[in-house]
C-alpha atoms as a PDB file:
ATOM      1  CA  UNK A   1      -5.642  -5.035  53.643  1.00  0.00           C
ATOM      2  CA  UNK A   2      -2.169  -6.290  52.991  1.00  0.00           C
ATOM      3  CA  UNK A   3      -3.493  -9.379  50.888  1.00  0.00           C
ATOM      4  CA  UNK A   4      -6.266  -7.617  48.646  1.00  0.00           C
ATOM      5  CA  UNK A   5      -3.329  -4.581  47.924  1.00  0.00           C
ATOM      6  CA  UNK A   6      -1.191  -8.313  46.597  1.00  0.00           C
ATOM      7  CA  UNK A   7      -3.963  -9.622  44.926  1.00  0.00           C
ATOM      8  CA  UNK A   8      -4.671  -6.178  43.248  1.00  0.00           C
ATOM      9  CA  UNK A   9      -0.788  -6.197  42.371  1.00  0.00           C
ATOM     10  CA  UNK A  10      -0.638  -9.979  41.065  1.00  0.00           C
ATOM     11  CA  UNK A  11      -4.398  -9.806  38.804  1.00  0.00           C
ATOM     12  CA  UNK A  12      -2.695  -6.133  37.148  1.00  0.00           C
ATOM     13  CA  UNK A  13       0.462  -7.881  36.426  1.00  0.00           C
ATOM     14  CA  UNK A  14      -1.287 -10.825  34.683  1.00  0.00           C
ATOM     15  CA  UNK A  15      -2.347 -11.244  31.050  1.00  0.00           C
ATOM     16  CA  UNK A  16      -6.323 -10.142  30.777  1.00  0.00           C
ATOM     17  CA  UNK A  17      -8.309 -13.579  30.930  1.00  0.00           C
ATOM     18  CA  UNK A  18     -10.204 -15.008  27.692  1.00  0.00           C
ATOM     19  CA  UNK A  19      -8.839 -12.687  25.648  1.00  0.00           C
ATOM     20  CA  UNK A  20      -9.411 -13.825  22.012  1.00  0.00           C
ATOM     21  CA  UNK A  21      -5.616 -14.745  19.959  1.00  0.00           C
ATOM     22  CA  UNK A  22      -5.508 -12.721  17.068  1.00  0.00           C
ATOM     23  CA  UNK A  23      -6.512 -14.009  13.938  1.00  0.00           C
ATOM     24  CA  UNK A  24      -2.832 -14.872  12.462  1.00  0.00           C
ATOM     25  CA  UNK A  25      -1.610 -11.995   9.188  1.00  0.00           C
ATOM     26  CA  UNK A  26      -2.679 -13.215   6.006  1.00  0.00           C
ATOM     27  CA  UNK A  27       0.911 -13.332   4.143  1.00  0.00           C
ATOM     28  CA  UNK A  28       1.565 -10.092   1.937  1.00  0.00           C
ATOM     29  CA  UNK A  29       2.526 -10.574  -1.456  1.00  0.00           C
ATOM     30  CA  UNK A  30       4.534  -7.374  -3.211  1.00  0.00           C
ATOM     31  CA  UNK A  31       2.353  -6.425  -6.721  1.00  0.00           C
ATOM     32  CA  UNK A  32       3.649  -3.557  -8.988  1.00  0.00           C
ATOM     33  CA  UNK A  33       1.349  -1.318 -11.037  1.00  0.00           C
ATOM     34  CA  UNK A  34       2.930  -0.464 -13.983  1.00  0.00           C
ATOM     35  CA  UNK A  35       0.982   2.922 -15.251  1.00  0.00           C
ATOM     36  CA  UNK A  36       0.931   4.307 -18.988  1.00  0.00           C
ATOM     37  CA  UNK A  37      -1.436   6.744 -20.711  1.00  0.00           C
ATOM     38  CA  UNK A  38      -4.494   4.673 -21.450  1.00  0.00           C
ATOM     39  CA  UNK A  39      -7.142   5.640 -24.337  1.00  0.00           C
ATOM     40  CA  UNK A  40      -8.510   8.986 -22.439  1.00  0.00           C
ATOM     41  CA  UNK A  41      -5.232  10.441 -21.839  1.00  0.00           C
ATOM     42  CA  UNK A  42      -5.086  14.111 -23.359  1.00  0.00           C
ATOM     43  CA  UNK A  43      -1.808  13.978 -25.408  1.00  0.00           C
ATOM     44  CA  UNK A  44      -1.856  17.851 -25.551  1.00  0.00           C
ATOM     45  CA  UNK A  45      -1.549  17.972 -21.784  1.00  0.00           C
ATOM     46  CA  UNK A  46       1.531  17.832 -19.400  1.00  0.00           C
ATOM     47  CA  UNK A  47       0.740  14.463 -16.731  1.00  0.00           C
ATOM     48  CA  UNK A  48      -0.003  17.320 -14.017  1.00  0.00           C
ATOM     49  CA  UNK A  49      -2.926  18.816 -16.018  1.00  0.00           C
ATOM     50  CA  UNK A  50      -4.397  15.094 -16.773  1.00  0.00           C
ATOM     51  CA  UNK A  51      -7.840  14.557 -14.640  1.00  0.00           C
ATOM     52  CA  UNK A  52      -5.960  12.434 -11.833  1.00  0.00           C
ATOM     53  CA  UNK A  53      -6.894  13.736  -8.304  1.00  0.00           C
ATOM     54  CA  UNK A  54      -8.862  10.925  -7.211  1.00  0.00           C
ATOM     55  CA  UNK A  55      -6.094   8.380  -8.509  1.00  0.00           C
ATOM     56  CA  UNK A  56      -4.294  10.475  -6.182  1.00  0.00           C
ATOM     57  CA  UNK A  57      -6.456  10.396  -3.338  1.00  0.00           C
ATOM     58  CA  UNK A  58      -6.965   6.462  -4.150  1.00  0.00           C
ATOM     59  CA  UNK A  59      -2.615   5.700  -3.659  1.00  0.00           C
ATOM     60  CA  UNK A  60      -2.678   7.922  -0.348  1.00  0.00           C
ATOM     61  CA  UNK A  61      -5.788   5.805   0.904  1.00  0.00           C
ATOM     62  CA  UNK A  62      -3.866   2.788  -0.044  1.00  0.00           C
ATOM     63  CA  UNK A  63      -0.743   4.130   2.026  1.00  0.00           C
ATOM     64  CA  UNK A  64      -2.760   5.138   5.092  1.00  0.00           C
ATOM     65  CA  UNK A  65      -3.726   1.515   4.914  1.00  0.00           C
ATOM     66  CA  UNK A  66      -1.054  -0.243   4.826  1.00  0.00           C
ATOM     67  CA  UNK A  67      -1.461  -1.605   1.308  1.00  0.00           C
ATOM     68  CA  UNK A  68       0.904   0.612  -0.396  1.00  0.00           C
ATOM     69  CA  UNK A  69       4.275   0.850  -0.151  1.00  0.00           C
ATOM     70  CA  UNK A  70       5.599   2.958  -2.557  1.00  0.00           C
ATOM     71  CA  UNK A  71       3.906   4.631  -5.397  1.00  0.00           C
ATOM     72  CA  UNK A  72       4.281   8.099  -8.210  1.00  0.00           C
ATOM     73  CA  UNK A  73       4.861   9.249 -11.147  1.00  0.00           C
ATOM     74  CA  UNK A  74       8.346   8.203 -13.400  1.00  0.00           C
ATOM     75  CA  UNK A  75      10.761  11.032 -13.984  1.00  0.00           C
ATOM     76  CA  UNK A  76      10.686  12.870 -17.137  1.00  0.00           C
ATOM     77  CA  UNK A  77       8.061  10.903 -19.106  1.00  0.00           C
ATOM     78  CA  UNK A  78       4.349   9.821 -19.034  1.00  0.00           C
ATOM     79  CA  UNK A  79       3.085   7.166 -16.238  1.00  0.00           C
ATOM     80  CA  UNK A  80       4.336   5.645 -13.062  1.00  0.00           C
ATOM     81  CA  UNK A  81       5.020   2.852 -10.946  1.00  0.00           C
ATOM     82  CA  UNK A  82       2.968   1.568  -7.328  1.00  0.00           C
ATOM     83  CA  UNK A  83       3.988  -0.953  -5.192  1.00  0.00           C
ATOM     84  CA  UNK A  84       1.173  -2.715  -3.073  1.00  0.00           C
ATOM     85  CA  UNK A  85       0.559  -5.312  -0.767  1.00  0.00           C
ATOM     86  CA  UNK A  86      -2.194  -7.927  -1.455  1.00  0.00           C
ATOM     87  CA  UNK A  87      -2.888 -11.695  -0.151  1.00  0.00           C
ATOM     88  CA  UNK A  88      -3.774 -12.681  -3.501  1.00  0.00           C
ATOM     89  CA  UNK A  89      -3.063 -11.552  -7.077  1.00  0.00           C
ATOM     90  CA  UNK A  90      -6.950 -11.435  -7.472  1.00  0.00           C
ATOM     91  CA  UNK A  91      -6.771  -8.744  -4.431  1.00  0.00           C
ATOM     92  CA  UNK A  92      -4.039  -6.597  -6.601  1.00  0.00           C
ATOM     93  CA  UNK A  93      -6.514  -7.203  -9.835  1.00  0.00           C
ATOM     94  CA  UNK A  94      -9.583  -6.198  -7.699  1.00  0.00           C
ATOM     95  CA  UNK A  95      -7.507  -2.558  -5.970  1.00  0.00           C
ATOM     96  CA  UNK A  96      -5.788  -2.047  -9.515  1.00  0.00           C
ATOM     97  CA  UNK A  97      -9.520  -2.040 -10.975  1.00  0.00           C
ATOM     98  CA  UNK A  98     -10.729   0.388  -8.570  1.00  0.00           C
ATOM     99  CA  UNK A  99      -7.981   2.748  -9.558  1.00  0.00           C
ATOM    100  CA  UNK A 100     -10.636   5.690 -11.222  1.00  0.00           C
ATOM    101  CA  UNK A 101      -8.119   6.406 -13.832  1.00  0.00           C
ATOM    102  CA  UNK A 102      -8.112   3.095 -14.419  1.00  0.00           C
ATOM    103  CA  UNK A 103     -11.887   2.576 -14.620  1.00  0.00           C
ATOM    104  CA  UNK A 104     -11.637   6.134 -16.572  1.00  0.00           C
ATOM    105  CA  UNK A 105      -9.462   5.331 -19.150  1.00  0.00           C
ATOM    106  CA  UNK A 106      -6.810   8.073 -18.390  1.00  0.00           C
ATOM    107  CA  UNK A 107      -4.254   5.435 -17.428  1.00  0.00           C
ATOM    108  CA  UNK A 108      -3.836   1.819 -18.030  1.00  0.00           C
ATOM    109  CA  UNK A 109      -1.711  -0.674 -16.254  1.00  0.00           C
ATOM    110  CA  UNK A 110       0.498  -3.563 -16.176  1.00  0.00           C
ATOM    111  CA  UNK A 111      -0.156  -5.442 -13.219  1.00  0.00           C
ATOM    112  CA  UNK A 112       3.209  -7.964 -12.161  1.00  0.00           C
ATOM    113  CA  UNK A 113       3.712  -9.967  -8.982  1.00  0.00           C
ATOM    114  CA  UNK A 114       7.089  -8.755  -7.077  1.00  0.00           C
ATOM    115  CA  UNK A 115       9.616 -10.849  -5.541  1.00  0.00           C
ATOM    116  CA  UNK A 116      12.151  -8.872  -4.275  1.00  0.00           C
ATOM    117  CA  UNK A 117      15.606 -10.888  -3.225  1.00  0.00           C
ATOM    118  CA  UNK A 118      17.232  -7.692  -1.615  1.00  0.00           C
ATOM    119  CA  UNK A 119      15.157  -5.337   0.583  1.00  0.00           C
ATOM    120  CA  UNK A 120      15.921  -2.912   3.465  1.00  0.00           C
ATOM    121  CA  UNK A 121      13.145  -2.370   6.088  1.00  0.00           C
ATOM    122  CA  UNK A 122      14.456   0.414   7.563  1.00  0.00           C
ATOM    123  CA  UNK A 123      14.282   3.928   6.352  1.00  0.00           C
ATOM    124  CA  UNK A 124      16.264   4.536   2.834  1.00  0.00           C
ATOM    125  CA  UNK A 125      19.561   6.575   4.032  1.00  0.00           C
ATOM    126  CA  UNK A 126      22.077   8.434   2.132  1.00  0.00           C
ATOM    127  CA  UNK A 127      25.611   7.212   2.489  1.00  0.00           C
ATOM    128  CA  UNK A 128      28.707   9.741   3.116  1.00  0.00           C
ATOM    129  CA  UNK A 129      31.221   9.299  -0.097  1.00  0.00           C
END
């Protein structure tokens, strides 16, 4: 009894045999979407009354995945800025082009690759002065 109560013990403490090695990360490249009214934009409309729920719904998609890490509207004028993660800048091309505002004409973009020297990891946090 003693010795299948050890050998119980010593097969729970041990890794799980032939489990597969994950597949190693494909390296994450920063991209920045650069967005401006495009062609369809209604220049007699404020950006919040501009058709743009499902570019929207498309960024918080993106940040449930993983492949956003930042991304909204500029303060006090037209267009915005997202920050995304891609393996490739033909990824980035291929997400920026299934951006519906994109593919609708309300916004166009400036796609750029981003190589930040400085970054912080951790959670952005207002210093006493």
């Amino acid at each position: 009894m003693k010795a299948i109560l050890f050998l119980a013990l010593l097969l729970a403490g041990a890794p799980a045999l032939a489990q597969p090695e994950p597949a190693p990360a494909v390296p994450r490249q920063l991209y920045l979407f650069l967005y401006r009214p495009g062609p369809a934009w209604r220049a007699d409309r404020p950006m919040h009354q501009q058709d743009l729920r499902d570019h929207v719904a498309y960024h918080g998609r993106l940040l449930r995945e993983g492949r956003s890490a930042a991304a909204g509207p500029y303060v006090g004028e037209h267009g915005g800025v997202a920050i995304v993660r891609a393996a490739s800048l033909e990824e980035a091309r291929a997400m920026l082009a299934a951006d519906t505002a994109i593919v609708n004409g309300v916004l166009a973009a400036e796609l750029r690759q981003w190589a930040p020297a400085f970054h912080n990891d951790g959670p952005l946090v207002e210093r006493p002065r």
